[in-house]
PDB file of N, CA and C in Angstrom:
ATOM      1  N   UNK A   1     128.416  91.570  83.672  1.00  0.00           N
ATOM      2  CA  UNK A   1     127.843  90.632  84.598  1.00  0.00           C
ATOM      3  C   UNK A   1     126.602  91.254  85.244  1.00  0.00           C
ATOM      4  N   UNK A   2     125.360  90.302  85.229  1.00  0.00           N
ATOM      5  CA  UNK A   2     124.276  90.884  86.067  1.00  0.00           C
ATOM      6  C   UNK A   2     124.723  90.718  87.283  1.00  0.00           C
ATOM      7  N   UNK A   3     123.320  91.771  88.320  1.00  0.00           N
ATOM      8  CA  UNK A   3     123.609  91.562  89.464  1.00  0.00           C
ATOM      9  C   UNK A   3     121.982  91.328  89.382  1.00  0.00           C
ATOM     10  N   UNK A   4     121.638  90.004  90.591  1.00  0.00           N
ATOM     11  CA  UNK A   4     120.014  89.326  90.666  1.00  0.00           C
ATOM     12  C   UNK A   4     120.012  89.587  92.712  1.00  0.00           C
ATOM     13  N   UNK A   5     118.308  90.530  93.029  1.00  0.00           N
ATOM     14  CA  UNK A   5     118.635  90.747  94.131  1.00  0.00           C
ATOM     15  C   UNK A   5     117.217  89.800  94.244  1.00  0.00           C
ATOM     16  N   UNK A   6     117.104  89.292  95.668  1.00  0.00           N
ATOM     17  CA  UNK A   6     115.432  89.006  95.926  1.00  0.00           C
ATOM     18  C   UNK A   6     114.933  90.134  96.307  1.00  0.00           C
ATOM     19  N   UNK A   7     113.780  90.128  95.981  1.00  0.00           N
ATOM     20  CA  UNK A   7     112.905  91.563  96.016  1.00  0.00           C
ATOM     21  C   UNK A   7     112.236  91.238  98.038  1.00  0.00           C
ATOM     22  N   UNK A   8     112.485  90.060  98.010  1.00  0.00           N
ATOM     23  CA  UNK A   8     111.845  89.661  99.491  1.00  0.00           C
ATOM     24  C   UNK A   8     113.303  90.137 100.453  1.00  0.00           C
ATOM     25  N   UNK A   9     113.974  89.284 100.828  1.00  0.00           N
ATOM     26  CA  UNK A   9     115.198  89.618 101.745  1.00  0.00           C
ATOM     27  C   UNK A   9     116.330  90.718 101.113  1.00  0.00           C
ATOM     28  N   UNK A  10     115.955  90.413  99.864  1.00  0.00           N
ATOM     29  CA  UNK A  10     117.201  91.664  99.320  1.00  0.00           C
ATOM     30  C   UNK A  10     118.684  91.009  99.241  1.00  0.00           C
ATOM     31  N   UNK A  11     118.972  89.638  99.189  1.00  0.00           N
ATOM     32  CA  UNK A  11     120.271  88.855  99.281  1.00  0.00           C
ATOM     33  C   UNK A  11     120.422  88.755  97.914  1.00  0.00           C
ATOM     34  N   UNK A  12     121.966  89.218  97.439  1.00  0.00           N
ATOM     35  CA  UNK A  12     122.366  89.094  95.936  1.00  0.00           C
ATOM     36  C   UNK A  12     122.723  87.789  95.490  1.00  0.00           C
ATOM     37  N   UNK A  13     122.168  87.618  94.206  1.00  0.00           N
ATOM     38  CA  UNK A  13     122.332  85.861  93.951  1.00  0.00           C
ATOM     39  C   UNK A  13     122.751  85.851  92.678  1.00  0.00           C
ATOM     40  N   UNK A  14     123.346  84.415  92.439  1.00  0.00           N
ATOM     41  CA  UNK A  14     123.627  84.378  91.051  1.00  0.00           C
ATOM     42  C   UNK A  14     122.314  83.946  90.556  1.00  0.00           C
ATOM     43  N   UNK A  15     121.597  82.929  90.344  1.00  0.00           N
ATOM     44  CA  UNK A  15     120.247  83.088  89.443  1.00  0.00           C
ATOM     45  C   UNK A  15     119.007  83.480  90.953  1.00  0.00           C
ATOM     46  N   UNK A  16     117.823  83.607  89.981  1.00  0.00           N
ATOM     47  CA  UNK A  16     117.086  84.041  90.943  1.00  0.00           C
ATOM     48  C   UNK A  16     115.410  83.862  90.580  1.00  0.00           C
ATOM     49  N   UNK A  17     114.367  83.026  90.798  1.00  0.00           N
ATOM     50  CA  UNK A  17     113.148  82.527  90.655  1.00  0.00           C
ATOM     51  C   UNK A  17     112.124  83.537  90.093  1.00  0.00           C
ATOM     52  N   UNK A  18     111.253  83.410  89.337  1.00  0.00           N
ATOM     53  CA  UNK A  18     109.745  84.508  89.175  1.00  0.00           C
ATOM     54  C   UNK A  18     109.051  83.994  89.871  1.00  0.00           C
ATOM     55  N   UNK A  19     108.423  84.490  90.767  1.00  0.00           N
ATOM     56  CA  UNK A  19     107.030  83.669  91.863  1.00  0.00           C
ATOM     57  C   UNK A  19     106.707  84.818  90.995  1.00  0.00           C
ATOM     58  N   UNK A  20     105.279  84.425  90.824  1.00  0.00           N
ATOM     59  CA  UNK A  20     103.837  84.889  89.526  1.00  0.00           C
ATOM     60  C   UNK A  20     103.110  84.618  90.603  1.00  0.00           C
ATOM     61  N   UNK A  21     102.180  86.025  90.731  1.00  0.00           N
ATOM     62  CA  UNK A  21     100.724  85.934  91.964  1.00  0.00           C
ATOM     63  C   UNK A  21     100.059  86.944  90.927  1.00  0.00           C
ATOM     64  N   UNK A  22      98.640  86.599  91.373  1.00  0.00           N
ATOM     65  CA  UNK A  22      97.567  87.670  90.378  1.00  0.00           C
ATOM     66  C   UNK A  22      97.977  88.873  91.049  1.00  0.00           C
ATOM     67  N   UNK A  23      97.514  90.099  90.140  1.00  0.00           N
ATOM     68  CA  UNK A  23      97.922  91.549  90.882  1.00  0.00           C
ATOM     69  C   UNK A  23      97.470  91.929  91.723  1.00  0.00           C
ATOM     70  N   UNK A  24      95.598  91.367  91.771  1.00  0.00           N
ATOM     71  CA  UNK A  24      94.706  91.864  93.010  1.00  0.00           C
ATOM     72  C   UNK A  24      95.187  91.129  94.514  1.00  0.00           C
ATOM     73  N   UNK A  25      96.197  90.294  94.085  1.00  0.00           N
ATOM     74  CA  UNK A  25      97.122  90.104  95.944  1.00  0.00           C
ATOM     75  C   UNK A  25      98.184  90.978  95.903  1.00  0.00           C
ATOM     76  N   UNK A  26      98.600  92.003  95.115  1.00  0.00           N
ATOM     77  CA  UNK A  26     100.192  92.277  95.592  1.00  0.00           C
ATOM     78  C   UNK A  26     100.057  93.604  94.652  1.00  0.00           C
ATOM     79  N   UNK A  27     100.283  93.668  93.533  1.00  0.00           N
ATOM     80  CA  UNK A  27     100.370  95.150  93.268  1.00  0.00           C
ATOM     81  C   UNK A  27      98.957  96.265  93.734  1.00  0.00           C
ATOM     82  N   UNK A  28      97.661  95.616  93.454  1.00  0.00           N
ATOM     83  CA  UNK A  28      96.461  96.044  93.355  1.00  0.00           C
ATOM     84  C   UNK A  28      95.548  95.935  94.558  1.00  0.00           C
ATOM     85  N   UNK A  29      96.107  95.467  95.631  1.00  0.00           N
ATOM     86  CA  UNK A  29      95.677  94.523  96.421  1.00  0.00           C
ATOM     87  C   UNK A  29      94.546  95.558  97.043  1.00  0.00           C
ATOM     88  N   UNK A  30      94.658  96.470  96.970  1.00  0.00           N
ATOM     89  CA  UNK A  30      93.271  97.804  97.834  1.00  0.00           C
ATOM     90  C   UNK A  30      92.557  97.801  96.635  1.00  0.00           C
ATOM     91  N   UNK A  31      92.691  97.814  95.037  1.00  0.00           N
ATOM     92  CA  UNK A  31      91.731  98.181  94.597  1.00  0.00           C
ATOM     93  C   UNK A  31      91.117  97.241  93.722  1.00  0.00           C
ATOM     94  N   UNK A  32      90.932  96.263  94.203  1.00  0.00           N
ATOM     95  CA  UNK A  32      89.908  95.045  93.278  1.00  0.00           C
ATOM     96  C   UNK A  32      88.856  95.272  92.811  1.00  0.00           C
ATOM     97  N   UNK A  33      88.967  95.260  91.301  1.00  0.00           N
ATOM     98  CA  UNK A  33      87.294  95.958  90.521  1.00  0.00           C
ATOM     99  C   UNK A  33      86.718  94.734  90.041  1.00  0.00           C
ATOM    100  N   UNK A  34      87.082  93.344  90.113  1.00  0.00           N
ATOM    101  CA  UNK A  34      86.160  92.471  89.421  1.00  0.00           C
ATOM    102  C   UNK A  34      86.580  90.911  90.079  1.00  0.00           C
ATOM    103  N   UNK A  35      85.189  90.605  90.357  1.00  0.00           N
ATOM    104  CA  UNK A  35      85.044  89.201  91.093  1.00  0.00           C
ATOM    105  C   UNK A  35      84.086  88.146  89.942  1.00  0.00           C
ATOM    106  N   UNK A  36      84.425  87.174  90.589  1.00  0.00           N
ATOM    107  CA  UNK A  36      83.804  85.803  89.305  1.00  0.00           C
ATOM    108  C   UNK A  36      81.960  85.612  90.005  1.00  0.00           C
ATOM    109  N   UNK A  37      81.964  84.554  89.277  1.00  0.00           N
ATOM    110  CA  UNK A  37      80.500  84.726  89.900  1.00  0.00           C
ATOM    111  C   UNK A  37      79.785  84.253  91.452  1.00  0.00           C
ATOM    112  N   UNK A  38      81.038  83.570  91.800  1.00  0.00           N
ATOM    113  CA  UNK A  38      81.227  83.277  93.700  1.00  0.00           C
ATOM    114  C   UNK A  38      81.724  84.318  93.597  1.00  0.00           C
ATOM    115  N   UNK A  39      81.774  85.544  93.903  1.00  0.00           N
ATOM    116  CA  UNK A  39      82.447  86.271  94.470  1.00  0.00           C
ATOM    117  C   UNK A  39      83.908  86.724  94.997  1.00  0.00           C
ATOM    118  N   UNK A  40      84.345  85.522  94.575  1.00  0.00           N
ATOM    119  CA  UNK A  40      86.572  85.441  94.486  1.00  0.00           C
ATOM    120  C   UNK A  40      86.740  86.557  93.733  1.00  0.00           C
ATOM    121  N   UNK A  41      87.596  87.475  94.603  1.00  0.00           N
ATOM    122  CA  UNK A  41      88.751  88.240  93.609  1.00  0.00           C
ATOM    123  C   UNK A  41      89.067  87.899  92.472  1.00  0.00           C
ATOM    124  N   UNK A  42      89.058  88.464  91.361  1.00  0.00           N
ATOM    125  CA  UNK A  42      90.262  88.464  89.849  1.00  0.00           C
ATOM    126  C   UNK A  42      90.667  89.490  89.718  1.00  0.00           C
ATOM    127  N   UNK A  43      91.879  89.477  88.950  1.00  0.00           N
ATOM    128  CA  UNK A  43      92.151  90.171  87.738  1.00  0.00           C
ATOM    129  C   UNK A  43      92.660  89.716  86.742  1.00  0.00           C
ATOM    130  N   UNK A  44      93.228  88.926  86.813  1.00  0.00           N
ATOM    131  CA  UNK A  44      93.531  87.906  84.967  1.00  0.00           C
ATOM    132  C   UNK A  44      94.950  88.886  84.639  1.00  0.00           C
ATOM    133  N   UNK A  45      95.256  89.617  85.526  1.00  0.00           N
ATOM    134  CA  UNK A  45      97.218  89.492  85.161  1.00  0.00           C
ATOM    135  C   UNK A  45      97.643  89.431  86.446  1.00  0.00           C
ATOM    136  N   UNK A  46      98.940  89.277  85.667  1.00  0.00           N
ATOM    137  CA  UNK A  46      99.868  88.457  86.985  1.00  0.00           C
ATOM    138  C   UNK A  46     101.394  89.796  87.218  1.00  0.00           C
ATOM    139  N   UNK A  47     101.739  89.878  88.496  1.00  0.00           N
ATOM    140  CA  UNK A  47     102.886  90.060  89.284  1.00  0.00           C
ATOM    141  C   UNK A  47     104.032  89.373  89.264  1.00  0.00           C
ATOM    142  N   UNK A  48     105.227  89.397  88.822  1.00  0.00           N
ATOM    143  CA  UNK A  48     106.243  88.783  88.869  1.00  0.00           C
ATOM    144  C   UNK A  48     107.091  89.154  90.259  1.00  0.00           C
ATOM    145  N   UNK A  49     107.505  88.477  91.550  1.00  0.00           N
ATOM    146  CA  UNK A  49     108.484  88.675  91.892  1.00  0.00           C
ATOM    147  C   UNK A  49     109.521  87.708  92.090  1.00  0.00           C
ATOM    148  N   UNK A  50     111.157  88.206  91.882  1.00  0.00           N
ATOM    149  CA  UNK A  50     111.880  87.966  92.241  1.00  0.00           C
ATOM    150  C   UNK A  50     112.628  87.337  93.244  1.00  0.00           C
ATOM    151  N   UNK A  51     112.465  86.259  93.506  1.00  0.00           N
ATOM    152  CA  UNK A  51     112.635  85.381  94.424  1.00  0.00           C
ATOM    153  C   UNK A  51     114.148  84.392  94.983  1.00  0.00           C
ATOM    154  N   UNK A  52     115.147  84.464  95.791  1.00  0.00           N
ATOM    155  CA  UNK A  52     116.130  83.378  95.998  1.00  0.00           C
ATOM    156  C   UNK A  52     115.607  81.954  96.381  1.00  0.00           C
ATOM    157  N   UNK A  53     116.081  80.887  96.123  1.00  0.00           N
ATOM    158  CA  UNK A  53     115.797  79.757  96.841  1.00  0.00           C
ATOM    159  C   UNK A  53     115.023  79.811  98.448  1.00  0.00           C
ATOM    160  N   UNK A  54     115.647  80.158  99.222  1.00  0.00           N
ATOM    161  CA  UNK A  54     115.332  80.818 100.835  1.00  0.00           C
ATOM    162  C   UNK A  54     113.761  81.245 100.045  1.00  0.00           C
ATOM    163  N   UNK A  55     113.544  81.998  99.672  1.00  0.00           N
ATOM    164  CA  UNK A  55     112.399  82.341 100.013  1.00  0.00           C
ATOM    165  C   UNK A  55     110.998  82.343  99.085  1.00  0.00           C
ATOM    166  N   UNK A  56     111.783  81.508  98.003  1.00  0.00           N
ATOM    167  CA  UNK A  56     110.728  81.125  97.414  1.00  0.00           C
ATOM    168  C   UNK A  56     109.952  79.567  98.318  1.00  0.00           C
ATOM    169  N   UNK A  57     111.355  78.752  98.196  1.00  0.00           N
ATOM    170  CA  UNK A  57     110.865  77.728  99.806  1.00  0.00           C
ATOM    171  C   UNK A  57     109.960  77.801 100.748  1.00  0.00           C
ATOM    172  N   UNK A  58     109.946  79.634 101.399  1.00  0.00           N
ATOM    173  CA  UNK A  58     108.635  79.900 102.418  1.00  0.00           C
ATOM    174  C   UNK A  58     107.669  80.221 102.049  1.00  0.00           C
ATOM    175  N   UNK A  59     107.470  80.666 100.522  1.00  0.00           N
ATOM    176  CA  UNK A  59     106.063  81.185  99.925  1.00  0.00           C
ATOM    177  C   UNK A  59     105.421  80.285  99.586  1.00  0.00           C
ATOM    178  N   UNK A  60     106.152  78.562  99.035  1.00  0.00           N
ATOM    179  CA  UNK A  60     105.517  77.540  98.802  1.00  0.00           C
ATOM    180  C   UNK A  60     105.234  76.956  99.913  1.00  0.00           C
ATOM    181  N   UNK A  61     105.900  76.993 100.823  1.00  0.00           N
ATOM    182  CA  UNK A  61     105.603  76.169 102.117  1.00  0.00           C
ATOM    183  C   UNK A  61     104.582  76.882 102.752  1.00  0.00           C
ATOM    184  N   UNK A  62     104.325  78.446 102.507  1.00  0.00           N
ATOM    185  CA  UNK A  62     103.170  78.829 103.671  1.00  0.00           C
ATOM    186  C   UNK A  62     101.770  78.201 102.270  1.00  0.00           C
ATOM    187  N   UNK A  63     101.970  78.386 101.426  1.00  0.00           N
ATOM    188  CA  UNK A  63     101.129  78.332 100.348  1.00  0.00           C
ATOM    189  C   UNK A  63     100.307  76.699 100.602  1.00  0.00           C
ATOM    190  N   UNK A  64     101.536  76.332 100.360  1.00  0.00           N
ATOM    191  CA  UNK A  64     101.123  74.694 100.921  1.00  0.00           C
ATOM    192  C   UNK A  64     100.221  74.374 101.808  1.00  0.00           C
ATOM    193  N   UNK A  65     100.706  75.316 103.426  1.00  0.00           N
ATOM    194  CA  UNK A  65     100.257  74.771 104.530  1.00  0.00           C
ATOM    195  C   UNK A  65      98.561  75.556 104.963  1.00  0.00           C
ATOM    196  N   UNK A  66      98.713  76.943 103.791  1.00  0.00           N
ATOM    197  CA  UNK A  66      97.174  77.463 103.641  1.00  0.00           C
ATOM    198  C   UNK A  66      95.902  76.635 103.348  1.00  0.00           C
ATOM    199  N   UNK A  67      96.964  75.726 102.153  1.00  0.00           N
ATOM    200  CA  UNK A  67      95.690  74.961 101.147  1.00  0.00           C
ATOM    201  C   UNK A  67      95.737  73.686 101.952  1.00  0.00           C
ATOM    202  N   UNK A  68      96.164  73.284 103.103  1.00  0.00           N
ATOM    203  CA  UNK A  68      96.092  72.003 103.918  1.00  0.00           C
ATOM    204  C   UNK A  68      96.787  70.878 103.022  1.00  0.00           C
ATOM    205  N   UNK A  69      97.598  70.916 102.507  1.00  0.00           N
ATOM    206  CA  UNK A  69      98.517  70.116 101.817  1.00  0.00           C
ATOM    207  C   UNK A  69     100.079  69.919 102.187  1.00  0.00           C
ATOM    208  N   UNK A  70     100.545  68.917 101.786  1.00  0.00           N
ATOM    209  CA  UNK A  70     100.230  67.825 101.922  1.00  0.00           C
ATOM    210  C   UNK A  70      98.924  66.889 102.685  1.00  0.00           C
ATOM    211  N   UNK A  71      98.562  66.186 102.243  1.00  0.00           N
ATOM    212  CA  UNK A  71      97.235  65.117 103.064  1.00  0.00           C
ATOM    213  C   UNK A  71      98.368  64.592 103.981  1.00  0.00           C
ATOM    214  N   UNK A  72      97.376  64.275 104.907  1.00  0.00           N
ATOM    215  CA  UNK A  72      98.130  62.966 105.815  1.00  0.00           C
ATOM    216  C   UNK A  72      98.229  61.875 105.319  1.00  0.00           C
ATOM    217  N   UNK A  73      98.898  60.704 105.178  1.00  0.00           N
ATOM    218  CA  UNK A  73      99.181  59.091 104.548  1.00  0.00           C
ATOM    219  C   UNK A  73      97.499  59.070 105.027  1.00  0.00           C
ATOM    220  N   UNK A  74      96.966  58.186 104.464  1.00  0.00           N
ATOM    221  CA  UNK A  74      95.817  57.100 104.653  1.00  0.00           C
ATOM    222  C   UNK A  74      94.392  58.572 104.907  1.00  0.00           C
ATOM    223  N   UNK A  75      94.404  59.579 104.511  1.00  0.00           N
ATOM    224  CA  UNK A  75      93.744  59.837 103.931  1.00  0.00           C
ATOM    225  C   UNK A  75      92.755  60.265 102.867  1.00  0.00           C
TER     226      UNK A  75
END
């Protein structure tokens, strides 16, 4: 039998989510060597973490509320 931990709270679960972020936010995040031609961060691979329900919920919800989304009705 596996054992699945979240890498965020550390609570043992039976299944358990991949949240995927580019590396230059999370593994690499001090050493960013290449930007597009605006000037945005890349790196073109990705970070896997390990996520429970609980807290994949708050990474989409802060994610959400960064990018001003949901709209309001009638706009």
């Amino acid at each position: 039998m596996r054992k699945y931990f979240c890498d965020s709270c550390g609570s043992e679960e039976d299944r358990i989510k991949s949240f995927s972020v580019p590396c230059h936010l999370f593994s690499l995040r001090d050493s960013v060597g290449y930007s597009d031609s605006k000037g945005n961060s890349v790196s073109g691979r990705m970070d896997n973490i390990d996520l429970c329900n609980k807290c994949l919920n708050v990474a989409y919800e802060a994610a959400l509320k960064a990018l001003g989304l949901p709209k309001e009705k009638g706009d």
